[in-house]
N, C-alpha and C. Protein backbone atom coordinates (compact mmCIF):
# COMPACT_ATOMS: atom_id res chain seq x y z
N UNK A 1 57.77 113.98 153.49
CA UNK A 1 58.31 112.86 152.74
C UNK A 1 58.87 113.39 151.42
N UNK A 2 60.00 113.22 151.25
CA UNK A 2 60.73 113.23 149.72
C UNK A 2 60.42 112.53 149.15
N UNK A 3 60.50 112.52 147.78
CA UNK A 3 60.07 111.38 146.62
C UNK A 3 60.59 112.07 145.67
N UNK A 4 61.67 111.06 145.17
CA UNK A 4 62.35 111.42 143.64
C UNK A 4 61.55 110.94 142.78
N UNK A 5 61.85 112.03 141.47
CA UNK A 5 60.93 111.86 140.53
C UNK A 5 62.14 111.53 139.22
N UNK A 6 61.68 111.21 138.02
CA UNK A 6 62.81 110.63 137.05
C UNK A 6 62.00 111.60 135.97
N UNK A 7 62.67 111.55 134.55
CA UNK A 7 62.58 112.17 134.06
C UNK A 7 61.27 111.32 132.97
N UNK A 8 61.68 110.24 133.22
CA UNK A 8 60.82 109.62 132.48
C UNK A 8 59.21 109.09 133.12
N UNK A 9 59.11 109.38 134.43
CA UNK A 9 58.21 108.66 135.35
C UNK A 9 56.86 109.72 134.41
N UNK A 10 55.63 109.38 134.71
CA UNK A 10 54.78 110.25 134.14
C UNK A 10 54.17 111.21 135.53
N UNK A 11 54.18 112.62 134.97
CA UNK A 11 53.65 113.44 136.26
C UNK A 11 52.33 112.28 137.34
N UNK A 12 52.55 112.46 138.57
CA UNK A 12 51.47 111.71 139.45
C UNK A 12 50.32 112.93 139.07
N UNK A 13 49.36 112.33 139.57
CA UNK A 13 47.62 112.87 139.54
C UNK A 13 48.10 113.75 139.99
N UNK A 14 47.06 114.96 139.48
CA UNK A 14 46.89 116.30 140.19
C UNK A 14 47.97 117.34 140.09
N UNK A 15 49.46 116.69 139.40
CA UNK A 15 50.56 117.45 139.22
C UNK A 15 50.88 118.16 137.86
N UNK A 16 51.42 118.95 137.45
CA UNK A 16 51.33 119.51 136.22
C UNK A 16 53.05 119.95 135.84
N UNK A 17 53.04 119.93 134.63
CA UNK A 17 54.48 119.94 133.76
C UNK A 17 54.35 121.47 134.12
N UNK A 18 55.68 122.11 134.00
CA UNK A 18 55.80 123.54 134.18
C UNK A 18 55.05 123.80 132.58
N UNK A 19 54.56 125.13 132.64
CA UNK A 19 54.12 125.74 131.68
C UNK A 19 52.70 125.17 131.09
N UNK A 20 52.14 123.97 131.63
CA UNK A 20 51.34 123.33 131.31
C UNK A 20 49.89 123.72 132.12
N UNK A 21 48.87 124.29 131.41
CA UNK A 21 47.98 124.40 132.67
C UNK A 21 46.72 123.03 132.71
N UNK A 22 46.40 122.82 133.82
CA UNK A 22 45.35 121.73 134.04
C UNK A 22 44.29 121.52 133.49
N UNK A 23 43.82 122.46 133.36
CA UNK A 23 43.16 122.29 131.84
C UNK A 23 43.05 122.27 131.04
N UNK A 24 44.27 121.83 130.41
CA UNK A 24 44.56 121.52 129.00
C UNK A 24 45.17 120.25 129.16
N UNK A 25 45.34 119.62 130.23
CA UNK A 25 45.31 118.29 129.61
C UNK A 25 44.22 117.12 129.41
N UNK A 26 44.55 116.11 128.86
CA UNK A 26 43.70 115.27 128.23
C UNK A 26 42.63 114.54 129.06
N UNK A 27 41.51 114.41 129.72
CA UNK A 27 40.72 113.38 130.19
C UNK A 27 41.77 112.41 130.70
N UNK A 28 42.09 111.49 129.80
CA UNK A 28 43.01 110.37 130.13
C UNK A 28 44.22 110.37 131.04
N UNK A 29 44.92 111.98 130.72
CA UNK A 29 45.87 111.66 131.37
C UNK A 29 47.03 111.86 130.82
N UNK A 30 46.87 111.50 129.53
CA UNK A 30 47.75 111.59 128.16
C UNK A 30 47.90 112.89 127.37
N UNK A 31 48.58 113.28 127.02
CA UNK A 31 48.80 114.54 126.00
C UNK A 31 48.22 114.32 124.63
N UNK A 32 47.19 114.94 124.27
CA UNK A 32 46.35 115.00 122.75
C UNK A 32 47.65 114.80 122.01
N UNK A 33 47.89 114.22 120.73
CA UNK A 33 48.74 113.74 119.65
C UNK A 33 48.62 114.99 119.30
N UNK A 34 50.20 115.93 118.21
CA UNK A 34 49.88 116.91 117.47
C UNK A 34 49.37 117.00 116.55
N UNK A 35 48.56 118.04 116.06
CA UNK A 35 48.09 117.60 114.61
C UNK A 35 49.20 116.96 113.65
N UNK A 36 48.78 116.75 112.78
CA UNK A 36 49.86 115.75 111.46
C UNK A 36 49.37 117.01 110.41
N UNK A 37 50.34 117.70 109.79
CA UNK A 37 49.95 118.48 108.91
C UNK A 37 50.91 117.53 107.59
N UNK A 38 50.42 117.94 106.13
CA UNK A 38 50.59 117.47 105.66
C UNK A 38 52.54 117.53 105.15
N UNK A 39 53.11 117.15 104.94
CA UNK A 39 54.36 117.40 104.57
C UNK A 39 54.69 117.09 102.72
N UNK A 40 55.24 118.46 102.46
CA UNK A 40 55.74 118.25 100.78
C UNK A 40 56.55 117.15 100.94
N UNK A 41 56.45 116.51 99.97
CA UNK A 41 57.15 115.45 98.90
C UNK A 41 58.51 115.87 98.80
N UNK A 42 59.73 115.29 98.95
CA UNK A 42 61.19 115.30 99.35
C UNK A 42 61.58 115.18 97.81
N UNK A 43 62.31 116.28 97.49
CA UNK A 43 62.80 116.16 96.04
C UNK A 43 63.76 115.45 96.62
N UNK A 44 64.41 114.20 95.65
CA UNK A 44 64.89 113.76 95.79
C UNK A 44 66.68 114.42 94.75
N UNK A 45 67.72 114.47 95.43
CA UNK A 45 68.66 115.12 94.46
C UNK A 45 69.12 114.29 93.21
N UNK A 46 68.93 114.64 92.39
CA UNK A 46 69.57 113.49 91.23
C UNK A 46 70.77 113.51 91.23
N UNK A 47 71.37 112.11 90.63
CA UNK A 47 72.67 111.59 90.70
C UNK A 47 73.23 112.45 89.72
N UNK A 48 74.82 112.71 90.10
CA UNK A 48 75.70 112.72 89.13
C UNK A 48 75.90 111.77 87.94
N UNK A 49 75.69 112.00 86.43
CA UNK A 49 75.83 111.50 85.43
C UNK A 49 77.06 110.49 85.52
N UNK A 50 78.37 110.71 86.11
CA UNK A 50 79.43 109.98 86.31
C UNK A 50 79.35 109.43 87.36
N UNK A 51 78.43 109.22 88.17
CA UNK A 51 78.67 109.14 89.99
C UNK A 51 79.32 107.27 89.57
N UNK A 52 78.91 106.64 88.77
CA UNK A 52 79.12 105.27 88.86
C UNK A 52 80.66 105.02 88.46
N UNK A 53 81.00 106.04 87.13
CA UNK A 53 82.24 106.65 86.78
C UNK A 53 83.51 106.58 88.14
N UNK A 54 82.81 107.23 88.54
CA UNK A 54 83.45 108.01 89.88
C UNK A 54 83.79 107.04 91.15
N UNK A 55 82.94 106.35 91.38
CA UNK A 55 82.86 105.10 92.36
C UNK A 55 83.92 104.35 91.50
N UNK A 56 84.05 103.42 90.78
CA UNK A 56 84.90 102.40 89.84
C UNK A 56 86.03 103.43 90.26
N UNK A 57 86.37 104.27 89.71
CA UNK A 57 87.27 104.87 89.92
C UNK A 57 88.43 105.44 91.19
N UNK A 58 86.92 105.40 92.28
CA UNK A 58 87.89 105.24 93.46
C UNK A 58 87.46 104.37 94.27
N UNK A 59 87.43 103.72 93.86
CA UNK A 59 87.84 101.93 94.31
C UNK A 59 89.26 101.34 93.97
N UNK A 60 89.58 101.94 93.01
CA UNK A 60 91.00 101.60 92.52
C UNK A 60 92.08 102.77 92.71
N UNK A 61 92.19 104.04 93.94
CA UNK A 61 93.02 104.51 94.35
C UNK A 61 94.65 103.86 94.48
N UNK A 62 94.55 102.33 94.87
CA UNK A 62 95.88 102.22 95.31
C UNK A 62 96.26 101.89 94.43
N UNK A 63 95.87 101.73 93.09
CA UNK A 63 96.50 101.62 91.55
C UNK A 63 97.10 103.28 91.41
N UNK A 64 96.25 104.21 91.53
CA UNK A 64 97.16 105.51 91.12
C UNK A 64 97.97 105.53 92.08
N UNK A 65 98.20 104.93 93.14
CA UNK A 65 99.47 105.30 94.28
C UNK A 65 100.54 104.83 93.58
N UNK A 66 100.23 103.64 93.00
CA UNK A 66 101.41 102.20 93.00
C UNK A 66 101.92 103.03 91.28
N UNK A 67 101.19 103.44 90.63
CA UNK A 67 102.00 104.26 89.79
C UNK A 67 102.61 105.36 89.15
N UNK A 68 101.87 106.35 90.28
CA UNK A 68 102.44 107.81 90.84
C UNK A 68 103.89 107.06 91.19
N UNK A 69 104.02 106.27 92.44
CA UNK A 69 105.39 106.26 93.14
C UNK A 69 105.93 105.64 91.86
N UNK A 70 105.92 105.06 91.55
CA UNK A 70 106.82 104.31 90.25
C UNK A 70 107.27 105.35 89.39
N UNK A 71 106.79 106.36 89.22
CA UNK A 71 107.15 107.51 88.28
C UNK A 71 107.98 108.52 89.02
N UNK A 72 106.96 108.36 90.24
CA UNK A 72 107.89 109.58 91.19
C UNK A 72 109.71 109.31 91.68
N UNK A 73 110.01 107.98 91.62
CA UNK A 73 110.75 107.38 91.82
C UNK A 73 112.05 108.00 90.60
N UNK A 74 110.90 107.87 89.36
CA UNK A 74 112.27 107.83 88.37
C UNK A 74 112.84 109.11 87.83
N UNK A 75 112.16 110.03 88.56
CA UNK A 75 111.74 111.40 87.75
C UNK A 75 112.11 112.18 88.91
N UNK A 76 111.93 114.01 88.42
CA UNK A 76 111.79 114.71 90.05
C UNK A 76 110.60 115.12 89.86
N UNK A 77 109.82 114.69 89.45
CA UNK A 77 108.35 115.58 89.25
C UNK A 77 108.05 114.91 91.16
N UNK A 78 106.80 115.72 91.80
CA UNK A 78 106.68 115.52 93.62
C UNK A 78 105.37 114.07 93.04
N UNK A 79 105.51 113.02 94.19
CA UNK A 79 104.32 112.12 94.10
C UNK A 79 103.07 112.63 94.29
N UNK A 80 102.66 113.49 94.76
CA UNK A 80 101.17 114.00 94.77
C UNK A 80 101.21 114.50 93.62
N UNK A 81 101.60 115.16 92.93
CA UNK A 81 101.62 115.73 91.94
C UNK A 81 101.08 114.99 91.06
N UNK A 82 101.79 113.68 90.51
CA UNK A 82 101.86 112.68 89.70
C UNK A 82 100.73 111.48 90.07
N UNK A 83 100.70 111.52 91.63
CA UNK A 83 98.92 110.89 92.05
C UNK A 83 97.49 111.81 91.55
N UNK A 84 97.78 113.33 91.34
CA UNK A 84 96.59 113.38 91.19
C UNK A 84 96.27 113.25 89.64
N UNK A 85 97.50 113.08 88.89
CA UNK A 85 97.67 113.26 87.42
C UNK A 85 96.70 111.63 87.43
N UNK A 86 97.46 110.68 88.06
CA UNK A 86 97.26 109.41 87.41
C UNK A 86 95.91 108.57 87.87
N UNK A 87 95.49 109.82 89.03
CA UNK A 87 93.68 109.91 89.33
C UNK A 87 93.08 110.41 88.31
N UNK A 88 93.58 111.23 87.57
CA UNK A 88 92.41 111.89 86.25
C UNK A 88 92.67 110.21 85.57
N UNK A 89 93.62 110.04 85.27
CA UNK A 89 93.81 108.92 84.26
C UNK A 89 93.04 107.65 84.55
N UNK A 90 92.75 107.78 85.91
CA UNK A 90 91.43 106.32 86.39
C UNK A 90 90.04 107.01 85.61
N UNK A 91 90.17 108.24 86.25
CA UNK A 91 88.77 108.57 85.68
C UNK A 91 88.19 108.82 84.56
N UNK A 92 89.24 109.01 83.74
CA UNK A 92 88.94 109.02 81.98
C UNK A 92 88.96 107.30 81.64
N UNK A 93 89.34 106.33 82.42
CA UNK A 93 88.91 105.11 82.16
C UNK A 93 88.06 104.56 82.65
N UNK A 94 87.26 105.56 83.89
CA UNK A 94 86.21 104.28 84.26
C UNK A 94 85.10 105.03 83.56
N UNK A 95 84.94 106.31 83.09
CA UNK A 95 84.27 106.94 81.81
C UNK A 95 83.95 105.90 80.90
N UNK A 96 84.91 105.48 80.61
CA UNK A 96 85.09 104.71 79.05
C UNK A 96 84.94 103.32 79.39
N UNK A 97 85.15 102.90 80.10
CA UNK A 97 85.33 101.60 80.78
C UNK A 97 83.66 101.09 80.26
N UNK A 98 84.03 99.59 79.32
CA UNK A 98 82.76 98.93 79.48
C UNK A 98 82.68 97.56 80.47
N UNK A 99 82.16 97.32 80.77
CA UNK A 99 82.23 95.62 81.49
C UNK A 99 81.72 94.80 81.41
N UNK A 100 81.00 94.80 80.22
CA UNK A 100 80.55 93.55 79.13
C UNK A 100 81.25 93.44 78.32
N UNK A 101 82.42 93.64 78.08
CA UNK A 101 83.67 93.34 77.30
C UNK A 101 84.63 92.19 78.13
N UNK A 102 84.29 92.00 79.18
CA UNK A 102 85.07 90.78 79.81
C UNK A 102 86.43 91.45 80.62
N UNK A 103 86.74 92.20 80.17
CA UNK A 103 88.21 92.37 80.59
C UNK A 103 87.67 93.46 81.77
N UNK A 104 88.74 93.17 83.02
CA UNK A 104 88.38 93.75 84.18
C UNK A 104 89.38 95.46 84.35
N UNK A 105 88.82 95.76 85.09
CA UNK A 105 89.72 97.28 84.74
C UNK A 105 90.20 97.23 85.33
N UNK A 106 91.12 96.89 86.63
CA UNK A 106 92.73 97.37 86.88
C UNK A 106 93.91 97.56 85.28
N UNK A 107 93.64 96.73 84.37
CA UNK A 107 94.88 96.48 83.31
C UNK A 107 94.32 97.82 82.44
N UNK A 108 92.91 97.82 82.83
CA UNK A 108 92.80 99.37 81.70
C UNK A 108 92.45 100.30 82.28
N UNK A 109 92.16 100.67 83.82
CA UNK A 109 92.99 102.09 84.38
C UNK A 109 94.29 102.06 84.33
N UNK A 110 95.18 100.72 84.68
CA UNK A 110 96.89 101.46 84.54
C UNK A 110 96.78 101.50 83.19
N UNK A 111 96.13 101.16 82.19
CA UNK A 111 96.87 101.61 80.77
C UNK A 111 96.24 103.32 80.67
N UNK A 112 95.42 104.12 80.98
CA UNK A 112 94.94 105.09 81.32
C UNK A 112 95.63 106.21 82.00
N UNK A 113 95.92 105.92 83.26
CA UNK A 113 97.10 106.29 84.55
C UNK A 113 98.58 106.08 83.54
N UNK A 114 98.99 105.43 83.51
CA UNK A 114 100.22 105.28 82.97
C UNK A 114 100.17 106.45 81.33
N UNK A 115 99.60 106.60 80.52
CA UNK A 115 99.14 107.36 79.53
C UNK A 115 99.21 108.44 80.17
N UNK A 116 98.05 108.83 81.06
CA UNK A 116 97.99 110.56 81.16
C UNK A 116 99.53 111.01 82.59
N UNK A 117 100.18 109.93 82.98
CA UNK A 117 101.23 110.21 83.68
C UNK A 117 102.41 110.98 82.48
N UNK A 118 102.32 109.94 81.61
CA UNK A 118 103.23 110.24 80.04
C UNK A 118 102.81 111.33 79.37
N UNK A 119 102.34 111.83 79.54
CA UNK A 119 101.24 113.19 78.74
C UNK A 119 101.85 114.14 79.32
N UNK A 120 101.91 114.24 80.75
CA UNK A 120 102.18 115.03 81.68
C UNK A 120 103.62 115.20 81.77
N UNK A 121 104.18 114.23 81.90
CA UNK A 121 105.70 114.76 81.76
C UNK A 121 106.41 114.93 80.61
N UNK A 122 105.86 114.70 79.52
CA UNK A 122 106.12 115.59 78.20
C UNK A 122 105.70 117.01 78.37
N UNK A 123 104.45 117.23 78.48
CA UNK A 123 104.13 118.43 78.65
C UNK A 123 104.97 119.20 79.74
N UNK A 124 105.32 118.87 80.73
CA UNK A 124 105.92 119.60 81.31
C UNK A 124 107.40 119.17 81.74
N UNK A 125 108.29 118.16 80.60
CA UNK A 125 109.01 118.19 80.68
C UNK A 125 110.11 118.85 80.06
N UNK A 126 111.23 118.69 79.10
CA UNK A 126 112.60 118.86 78.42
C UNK A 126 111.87 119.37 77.20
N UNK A 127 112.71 120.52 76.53
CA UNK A 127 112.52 121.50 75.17
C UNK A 127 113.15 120.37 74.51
N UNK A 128 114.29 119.88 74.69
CA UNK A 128 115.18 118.70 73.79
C UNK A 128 114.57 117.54 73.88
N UNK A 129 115.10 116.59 72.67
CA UNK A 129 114.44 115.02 73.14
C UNK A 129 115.67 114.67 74.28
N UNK A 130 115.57 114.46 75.05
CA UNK A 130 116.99 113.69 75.70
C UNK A 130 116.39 112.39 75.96
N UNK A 131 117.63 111.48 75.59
CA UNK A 131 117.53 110.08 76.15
C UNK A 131 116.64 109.67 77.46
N UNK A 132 115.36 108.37 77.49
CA UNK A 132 115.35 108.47 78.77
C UNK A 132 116.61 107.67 79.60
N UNK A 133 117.32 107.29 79.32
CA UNK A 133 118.40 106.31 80.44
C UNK A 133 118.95 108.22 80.81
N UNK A 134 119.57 109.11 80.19
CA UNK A 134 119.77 110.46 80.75
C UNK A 134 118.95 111.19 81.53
N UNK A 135 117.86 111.00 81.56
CA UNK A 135 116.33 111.27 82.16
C UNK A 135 116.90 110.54 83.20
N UNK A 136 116.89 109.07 83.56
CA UNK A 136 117.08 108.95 84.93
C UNK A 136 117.99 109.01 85.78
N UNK A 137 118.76 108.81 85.34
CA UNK A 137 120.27 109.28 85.47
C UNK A 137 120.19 110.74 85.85
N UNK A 138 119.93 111.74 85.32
CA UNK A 138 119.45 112.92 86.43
C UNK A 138 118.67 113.20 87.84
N UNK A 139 117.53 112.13 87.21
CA UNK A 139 116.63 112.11 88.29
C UNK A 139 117.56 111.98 89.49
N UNK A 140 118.22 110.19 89.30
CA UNK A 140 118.82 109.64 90.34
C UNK A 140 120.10 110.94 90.82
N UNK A 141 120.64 111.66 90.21
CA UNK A 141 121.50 112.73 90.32
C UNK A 141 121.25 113.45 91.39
N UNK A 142 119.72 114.36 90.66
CA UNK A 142 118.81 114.77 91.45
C UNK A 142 118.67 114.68 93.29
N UNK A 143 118.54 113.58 92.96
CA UNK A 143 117.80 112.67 94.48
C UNK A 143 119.47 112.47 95.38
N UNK A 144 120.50 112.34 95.00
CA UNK A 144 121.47 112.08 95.60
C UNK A 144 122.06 113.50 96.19
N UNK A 145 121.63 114.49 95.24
CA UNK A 145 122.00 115.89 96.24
C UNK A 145 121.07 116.27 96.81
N UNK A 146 119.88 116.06 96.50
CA UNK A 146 118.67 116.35 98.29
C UNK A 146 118.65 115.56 99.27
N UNK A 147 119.71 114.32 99.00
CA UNK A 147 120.48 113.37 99.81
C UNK A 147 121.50 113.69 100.78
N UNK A 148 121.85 115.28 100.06
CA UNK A 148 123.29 115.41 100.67
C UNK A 148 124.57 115.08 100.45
N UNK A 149 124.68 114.43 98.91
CA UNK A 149 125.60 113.80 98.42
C UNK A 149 126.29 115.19 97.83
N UNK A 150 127.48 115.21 98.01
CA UNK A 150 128.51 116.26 97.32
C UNK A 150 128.93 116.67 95.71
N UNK A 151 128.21 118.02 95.18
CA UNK A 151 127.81 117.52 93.86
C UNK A 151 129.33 116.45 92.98
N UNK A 152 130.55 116.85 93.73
CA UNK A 152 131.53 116.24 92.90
C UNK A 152 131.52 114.69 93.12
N UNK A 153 131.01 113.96 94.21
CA UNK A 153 130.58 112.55 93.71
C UNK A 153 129.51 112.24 93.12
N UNK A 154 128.76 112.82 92.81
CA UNK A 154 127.80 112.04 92.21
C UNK A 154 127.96 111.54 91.01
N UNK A 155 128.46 112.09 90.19
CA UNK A 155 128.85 110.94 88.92
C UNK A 155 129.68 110.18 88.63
N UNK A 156 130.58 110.16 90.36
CA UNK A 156 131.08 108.68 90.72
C UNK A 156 130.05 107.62 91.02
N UNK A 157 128.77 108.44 92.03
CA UNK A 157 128.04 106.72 92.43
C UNK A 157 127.15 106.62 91.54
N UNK A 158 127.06 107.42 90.24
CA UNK A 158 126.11 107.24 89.57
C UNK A 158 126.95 106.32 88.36
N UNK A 159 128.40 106.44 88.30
CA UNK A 159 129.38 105.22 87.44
C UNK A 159 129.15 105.96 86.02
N UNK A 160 129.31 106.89 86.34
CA UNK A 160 129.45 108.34 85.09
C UNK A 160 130.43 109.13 85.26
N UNK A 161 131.00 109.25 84.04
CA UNK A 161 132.38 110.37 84.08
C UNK A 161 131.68 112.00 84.66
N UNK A 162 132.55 112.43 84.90
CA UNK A 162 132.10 114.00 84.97
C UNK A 162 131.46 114.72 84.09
N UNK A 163 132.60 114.51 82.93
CA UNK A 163 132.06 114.99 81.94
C UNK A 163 130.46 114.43 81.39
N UNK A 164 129.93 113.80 81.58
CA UNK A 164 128.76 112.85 81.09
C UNK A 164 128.19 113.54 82.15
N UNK A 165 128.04 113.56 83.48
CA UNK A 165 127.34 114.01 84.00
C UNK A 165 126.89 115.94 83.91
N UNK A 166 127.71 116.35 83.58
CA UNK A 166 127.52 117.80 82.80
C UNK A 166 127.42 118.00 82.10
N UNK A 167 127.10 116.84 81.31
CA UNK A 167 126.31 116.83 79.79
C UNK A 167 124.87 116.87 79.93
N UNK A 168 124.70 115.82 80.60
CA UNK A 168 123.21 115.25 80.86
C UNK A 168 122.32 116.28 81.91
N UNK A 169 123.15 116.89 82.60
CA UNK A 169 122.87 118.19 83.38
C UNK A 169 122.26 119.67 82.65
N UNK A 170 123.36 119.79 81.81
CA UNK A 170 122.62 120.77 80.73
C UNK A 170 121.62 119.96 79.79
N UNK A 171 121.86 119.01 79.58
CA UNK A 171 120.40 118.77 78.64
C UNK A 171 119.68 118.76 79.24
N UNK A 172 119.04 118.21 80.75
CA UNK A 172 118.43 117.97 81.30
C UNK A 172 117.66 119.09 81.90
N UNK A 173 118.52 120.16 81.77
CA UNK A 173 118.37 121.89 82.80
C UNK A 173 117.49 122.65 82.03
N UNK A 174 117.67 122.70 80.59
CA UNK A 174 116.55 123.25 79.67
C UNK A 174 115.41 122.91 79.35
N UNK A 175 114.29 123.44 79.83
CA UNK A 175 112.75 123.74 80.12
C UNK A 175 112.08 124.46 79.29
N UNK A 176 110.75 124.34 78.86
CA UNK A 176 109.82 125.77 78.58
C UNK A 176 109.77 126.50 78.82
N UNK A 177 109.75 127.24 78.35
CA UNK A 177 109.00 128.75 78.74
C UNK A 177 107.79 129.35 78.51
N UNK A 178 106.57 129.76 79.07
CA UNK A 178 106.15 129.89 77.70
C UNK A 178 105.54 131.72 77.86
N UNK A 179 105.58 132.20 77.13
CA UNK A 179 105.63 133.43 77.15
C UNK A 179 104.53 133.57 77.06
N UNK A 180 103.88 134.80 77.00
CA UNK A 180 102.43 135.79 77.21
C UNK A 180 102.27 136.10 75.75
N UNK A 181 100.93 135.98 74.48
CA UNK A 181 100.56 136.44 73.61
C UNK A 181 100.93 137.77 73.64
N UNK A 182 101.79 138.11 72.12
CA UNK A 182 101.69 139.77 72.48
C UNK A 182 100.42 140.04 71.70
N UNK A 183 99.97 141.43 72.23
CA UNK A 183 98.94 141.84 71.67
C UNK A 183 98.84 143.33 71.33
């Protein structure tokens, strides 16, 4: 006679688990419980000083999206670039951020985000002051020849003389540098 056995069924009388010898099991039938040895106490990891900082802060991700692209739009600086800028700028406000002051923080991370976006493209923008309406007006320049637009129209669809547009080109073309301490 065959008789399937399951994995869960308990060995029948008289049968033994591989590796198990018969006299070592229990009277009952049952397997003796293992001992319980004692176990150390679970350090628990302590929190990050900002972790609450940090949470507030990215909870409100699609605020640094919505004004990364708004910048990225007007400028050639790349949108990640300018998202991760205007992520520091959540996080130096939910730092500071109180909320027993009443006022809710979306209006004072974008005033934050919008700030360290402006920080950033000074710092790494134009040696000259140039106009911003010339600022975008390049940008849009910019964007129309990674468009594929032919550089000699573009300061037709941009409704700029030539000359204006190779004005705003060289102002626009000069950058930092910044050289190495001599020593």
């Amino acid at each position: 006679m065959v008789r399937q056995l399951s994995l869960f069924d308990p060995p029948p009388a008289g049968e033994h688990h591989r590796g198990e010898h018969p006299a070592s099991a229990h009277p009952c039938g049952e397997h003796p419980p293992a001992p319980q040895r004692p176990q150390p106490p679970r350090r628990r990891r302590a929190l990050h000083p900002r972790a609450a900082a940090h949470a507030l802060a990215l909870q409100h991700l699609d605020l640094a999206d919505t004004i990364a692209g708004n910048f990225a739009r007007r400028t050639v600086h790349p949108f990640e670039d300018l998202r991760q800028v205007a992520i520091i700028g959540l996080l130096k406000a939910a730092e500071r951020y109180n909320p027993t002051g009443g006022r809710p923080f979306r209006p004072y991370g974008r005033t934050y985000a919008n700030g360290e976006i402006m920080h950033y493209l000074r710092d790494s923008g134009f040696a000259i002051k140039v106009p911003p309406t010339w600022r975008d007006l390049h940008a849009s320049g910019q964007k129309l020849l990674r468009q594929g637009t032919a550089p000699v129209q573009v300061p037709h669809k941009l409704g700029i003389s030539a000359e204006r547009w190779q004005e705003i080109q060289e102002a626009c073309s000069i950058t930092v540098v910044a050289l190495p301490p001599e020593s």
